[in-house]
Protein backbone atom coordinates (compact mmCIF):
# COMPACT_ATOMS: atom_id res chain seq x y z
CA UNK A 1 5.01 5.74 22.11
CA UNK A 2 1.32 6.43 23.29
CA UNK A 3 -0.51 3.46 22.18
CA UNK A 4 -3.28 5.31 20.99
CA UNK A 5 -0.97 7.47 18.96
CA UNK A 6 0.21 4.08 17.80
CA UNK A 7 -3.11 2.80 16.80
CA UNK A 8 -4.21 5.71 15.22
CA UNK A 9 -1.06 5.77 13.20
CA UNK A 10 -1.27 2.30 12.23
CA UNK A 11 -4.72 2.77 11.06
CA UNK A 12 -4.05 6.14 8.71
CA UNK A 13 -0.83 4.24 7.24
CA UNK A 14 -3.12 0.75 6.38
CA UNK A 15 -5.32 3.54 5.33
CA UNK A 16 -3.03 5.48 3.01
CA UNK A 17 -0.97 2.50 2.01
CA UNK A 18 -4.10 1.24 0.70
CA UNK A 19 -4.97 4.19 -1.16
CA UNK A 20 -1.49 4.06 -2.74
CA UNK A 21 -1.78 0.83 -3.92
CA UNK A 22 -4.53 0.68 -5.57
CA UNK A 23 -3.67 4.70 -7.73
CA UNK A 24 -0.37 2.89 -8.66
CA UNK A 25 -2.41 -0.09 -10.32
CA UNK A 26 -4.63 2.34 -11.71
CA UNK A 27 -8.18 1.24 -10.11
CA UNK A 28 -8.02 4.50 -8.43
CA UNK A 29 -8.02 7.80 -10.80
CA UNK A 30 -7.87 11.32 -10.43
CA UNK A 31 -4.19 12.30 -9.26
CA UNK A 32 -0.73 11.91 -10.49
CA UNK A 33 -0.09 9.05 -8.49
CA UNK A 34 -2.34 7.24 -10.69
CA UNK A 35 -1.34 4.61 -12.81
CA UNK A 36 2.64 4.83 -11.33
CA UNK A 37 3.72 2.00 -10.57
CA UNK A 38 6.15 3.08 -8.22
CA UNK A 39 3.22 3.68 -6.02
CA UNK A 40 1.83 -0.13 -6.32
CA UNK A 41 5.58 -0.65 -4.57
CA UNK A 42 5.27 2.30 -2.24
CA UNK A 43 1.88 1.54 -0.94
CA UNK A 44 2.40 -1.91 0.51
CA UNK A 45 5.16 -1.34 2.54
CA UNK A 46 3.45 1.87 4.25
CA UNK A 47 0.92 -0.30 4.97
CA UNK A 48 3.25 -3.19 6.44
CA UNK A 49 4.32 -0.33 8.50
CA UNK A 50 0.86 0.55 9.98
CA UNK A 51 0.59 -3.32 10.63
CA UNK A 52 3.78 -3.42 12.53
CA UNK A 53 2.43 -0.21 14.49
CA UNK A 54 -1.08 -1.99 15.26
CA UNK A 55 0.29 -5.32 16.30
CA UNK A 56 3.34 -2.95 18.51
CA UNK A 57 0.18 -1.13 19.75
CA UNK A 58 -2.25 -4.33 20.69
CA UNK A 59 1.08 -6.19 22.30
CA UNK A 60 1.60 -2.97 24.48
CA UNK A 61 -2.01 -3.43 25.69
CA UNK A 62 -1.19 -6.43 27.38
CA UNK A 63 1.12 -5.97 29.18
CA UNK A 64 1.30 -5.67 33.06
């Protein structure tokens, strides 16, 4: 994967995941996602998955 595809992804998902989070716990209103708790569940692990993409992204950087 391009690693600035990778970094840009990784940023939107920490982004979004973020986002997600916080409408599940109900700090953030105005949508149907608010105040679902599956989203509080949701949100975390899409942004684990833009942290997994920035750290793939910064490793790739490195080498050779």
């Amino acid at each position: 994967m391009n690693r600035w595809l990778a970094l840009a992804l990784g940023i939107v998902a920490v982004a979004v995941g973020a986002v997600w989070t916080l409408q599940g716990l109900g700090y953030v209103g105005g949508s149907a996602m608010t105040d679902q708790r599956i989203w509080a569940f949701i949100g975390p692990a899409v942004a684990l998955v833009g942290l997994v993409l920035l750290v793939v992204a910064a490793r790739s950087r490195h080498r050779g």
